[in-house]
Structures are given as C-alpha cells and as structure tokens.
Protein backbone atom coordinates (compact mmCIF):
# COMPACT_ATOMS: atom_id res chain seq x y z
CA UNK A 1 149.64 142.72 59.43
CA UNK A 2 150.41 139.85 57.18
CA UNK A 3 150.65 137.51 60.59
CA UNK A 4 147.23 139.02 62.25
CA UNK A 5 145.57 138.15 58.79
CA UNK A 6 146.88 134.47 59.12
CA UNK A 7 145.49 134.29 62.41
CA UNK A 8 142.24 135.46 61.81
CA UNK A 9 142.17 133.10 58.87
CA UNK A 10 143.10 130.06 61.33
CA UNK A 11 140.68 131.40 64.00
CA UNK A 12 137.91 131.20 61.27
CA UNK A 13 138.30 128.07 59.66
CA UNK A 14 139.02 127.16 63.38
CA UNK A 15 135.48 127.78 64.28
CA UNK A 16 133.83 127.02 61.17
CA UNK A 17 135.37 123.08 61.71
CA UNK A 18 133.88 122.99 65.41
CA UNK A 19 130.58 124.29 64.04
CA UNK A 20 130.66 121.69 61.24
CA UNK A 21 131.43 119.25 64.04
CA UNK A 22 128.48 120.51 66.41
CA UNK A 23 126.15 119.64 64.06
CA UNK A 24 127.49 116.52 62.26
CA UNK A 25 126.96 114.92 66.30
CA UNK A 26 123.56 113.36 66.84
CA UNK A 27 124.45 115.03 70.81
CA UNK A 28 125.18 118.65 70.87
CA UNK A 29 124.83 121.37 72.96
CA UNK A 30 122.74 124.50 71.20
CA UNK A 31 124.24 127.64 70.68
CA UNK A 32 124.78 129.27 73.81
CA UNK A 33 125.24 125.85 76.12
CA UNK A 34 122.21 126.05 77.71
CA UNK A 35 120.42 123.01 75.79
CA UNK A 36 121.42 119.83 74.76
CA UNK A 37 119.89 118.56 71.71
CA UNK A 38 119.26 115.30 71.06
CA UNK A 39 118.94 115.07 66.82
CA UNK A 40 117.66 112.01 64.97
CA UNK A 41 118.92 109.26 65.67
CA UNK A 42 120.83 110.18 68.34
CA UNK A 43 120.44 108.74 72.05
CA UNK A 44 121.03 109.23 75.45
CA UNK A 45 122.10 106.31 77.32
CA UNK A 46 121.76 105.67 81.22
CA UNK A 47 123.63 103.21 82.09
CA UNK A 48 123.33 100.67 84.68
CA UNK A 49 123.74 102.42 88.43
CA UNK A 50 122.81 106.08 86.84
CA UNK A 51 120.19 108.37 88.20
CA UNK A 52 118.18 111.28 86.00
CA UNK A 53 117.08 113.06 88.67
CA UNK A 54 114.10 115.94 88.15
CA UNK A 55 114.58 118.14 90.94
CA UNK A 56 111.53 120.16 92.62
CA UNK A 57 110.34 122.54 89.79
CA UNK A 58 111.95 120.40 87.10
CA UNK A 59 109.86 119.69 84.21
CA UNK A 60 109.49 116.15 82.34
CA UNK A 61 107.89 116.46 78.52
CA UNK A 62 106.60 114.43 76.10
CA UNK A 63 105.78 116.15 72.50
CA UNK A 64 105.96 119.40 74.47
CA UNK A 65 103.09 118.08 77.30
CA UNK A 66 104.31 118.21 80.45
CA UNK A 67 104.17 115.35 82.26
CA UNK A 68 102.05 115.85 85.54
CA UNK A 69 101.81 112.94 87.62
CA UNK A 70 104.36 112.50 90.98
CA UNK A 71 106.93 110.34 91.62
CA UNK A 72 104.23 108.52 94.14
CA UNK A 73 101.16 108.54 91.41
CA UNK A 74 103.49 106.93 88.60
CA UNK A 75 105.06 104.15 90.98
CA UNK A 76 101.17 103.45 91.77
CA UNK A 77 101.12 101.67 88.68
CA UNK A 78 104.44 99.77 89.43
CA UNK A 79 103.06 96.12 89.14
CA UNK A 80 99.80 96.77 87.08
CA UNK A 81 99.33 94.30 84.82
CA UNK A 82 95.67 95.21 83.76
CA UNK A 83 95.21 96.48 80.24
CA UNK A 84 93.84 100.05 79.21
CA UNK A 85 90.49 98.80 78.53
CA UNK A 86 90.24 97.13 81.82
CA UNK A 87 91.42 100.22 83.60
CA UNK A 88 88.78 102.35 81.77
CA UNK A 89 85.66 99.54 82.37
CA UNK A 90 86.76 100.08 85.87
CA UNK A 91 86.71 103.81 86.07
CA UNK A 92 83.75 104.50 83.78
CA UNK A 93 86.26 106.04 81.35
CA UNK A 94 85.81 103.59 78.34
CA UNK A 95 81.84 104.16 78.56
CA UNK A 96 79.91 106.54 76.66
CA UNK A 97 77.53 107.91 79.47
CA UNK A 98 75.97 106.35 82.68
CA UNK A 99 72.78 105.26 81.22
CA UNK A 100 71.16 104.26 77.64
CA UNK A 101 67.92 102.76 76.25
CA UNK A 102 67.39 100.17 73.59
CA UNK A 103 64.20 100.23 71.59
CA UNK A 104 61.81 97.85 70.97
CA UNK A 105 62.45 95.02 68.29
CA UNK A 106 66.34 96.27 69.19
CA UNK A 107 68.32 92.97 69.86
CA UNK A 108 71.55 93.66 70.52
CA UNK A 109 72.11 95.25 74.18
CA UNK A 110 74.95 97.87 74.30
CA UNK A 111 77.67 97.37 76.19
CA UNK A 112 78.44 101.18 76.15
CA UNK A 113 77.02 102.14 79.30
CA UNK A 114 76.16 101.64 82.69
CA UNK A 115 72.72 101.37 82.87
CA UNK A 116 70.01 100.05 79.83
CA UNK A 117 66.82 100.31 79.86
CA UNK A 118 65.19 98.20 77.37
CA UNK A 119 61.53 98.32 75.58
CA UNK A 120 60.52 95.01 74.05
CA UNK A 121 57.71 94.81 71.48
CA UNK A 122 54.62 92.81 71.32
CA UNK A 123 56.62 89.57 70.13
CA UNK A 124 59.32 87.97 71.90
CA UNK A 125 62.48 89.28 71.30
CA UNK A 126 65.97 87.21 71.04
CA UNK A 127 68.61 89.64 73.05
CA UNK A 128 72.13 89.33 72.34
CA UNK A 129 74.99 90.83 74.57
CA UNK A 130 78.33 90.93 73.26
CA UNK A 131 81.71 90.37 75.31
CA UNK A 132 82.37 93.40 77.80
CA UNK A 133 86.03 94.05 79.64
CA UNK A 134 87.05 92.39 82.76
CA UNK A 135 85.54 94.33 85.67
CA UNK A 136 82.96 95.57 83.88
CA UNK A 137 79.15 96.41 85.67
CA UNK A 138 75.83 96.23 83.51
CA UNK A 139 72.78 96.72 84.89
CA UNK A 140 69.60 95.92 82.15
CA UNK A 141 66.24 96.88 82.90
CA UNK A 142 62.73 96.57 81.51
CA UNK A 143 61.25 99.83 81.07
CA UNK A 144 58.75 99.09 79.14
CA UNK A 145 56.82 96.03 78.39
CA UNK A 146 55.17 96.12 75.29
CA UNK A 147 54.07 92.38 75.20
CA UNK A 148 56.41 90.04 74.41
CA UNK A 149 59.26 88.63 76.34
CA UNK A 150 62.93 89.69 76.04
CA UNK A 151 65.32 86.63 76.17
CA UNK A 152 68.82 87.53 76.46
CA UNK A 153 71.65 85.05 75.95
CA UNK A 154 75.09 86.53 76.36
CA UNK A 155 77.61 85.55 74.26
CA UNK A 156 80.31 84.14 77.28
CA UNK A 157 78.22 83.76 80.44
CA UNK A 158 78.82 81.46 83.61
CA UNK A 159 76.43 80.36 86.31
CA UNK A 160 73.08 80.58 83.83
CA UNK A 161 72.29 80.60 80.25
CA UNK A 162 69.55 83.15 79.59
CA UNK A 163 67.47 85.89 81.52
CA UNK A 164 63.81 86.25 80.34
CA UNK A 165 62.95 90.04 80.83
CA UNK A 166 59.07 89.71 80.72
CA UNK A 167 57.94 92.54 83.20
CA UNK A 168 58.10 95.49 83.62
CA UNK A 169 60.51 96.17 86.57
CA UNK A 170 62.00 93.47 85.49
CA UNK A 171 66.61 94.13 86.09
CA UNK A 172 69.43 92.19 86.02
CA UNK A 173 72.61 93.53 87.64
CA UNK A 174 75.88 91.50 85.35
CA UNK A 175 79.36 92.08 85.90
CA UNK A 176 81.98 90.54 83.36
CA UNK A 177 84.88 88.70 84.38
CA UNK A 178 86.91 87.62 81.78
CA UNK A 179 86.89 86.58 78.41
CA UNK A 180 86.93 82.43 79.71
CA UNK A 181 84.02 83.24 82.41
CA UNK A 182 82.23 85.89 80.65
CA UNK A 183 79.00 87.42 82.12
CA UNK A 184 78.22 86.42 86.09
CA UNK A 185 74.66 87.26 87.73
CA UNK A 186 75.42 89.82 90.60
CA UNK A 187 71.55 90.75 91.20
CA UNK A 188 68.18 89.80 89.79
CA UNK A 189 65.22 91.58 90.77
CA UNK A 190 61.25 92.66 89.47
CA UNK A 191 58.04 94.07 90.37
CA UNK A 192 56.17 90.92 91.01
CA UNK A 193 59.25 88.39 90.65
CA UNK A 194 62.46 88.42 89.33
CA UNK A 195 63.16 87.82 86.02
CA UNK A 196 63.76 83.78 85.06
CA UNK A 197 66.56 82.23 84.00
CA UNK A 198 67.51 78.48 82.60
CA UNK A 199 71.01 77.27 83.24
C-alpha cells in the first residue's frame, strides 16, 4: 500500500510539473491537443522554404473574422502600390454619395462626391476646390444662376487656372492626378457656350 501511495504521489506531482510547464510556454497545445495556443508574446515562426497551407474548407481569422477573399483575389493585389485612399477615389468607396449641391454664397466646392451642382448668388463668387486623391472624377455644374459669376480656382491645377461658371448649364468634368499635377480639364461644356477659363 505504502508503494502504490508513493506512486500516486510521483504520478501527481508528475503531472502537476507538466501542467506548470504547459502554461509557463508562450506555445502550447490546449487541453485535449486539439488547439495550439499561441499566448502573449509568443510566436510562430515560418522559416525560409516553409509552407502554411489552408486546405479547401480551412478557415483563416483575424480577431475572430474570417478572412474571405481567395488565394487568386489576394495575389490580385500582389504589386499594388496605390494607397487606400486612391483605391477608394477609384471605386467610389471614399465618397459620401454620387451627387451633392452647394448653395449660393457657398465657396468651397466639396470634394465628397461625384457630382455638384452649384447655385451662385447675385454677386460673383470666389470658388475654392481643395486637393482630391489621385484618380479621382468631379464633375461641377451650374444649376442655378442667380446672377453673379462663379470663379473657381483649384488649389493644384494643370493645363488652366480658373473656370468661370456664369450660366446656367454651365459643367466642368475634372479628374485629379496627383498631388504635383493636381486638377486636369477632362470636359467643358454649357447651354450657350462652355464655361471660360484663363490659363
């Protein structure tokens, strides 16, 4: 009896040490071996030639989302060297809805949207448009003319210096290139005539 006492004694403290040990590992397989837990501070290390391999039906998470792009969607990106806000100008994702207006007496034009329709009041009106994202369309409109001209000067433009909206009708279709180039003419159009510009 003595000797089966011993041994149960060994078998305990036994356990309790490899316990003690699972947990004092940043690596460690959970109680039953099927997870591996990765604690703070701890790391898993591929190193150079090794493969993680997510077979059909395997599941890749981050923060518990499950990650739901393809192998052939992520490598898309493989070589992209455009920033988020680029990407977004280009898809429409980084604007607030497809089309906006800008009251009279209103100077700065937003750069939120696709499409702006502008009112000017009865005196002329300095317009202002601020720096957009590479990519990025902007069509501008007169909706309404209530008298006096609206002369817009961009902050970075190339190829002309201001548009004189004083129709209306009046449009200018912009794209914006880059921060060096800035706003580019794509389209002018009007009623009657296009809208000037001076260069």
């Amino acid at each position: 009896m003595k000797k089966l006492i011993v041994c149960l004694v060994w078998l305990l403290a036994g356990a309790s040490v490899a316990l003690l040990a699972q947990h004092a590992t940043k690596v460690y397989f959970d109680y039953g071996g099927d997870k591996m837990v990765v604690a703070s501070a701890g790391e898993i290390e591929v190193q150079s030639g090794g493969i993680v391999d997510f077979e059909s039906g395997g599941l890749f998470k981050v923060a518990g989302t499950t990650v739901t792009s393809s192998a052939a969607e992520l490598n898309i990106l493989d070589g992209v060297t455009a920033t988020a806000a680029q990407l977004n100008a280009v898809t429409g994702a980084s604007l607030t809805g497809a089309a906006t207006t800008s009251a009279a007496d209103s100077l700065a034009i937003p750069v939120t949207h696709r499409v702006v329709a502008k009112t000017t009041g009865a005196d002329a009106e300095a317009l202002t448009l601020a720096n957009g994202v590479a990519g990025q369309r902007l069509l501008i409109y007169l909706g309404t003319d209530g008298g006096g001209d609206g002369t817009l000067t961009p902050t970075t433009k190339s190829g002309f210096a201001t548009i004189v909206f004083a129709d209306a009708g009046d449009f200018a279709d912009l794209e914006y290139v880059n921060d060096t180039v800035g706003w580019i003419l794509v389209g002018l159009g009007g009623v009657a005539a296009p809208p000037a510009i001076t260069v």
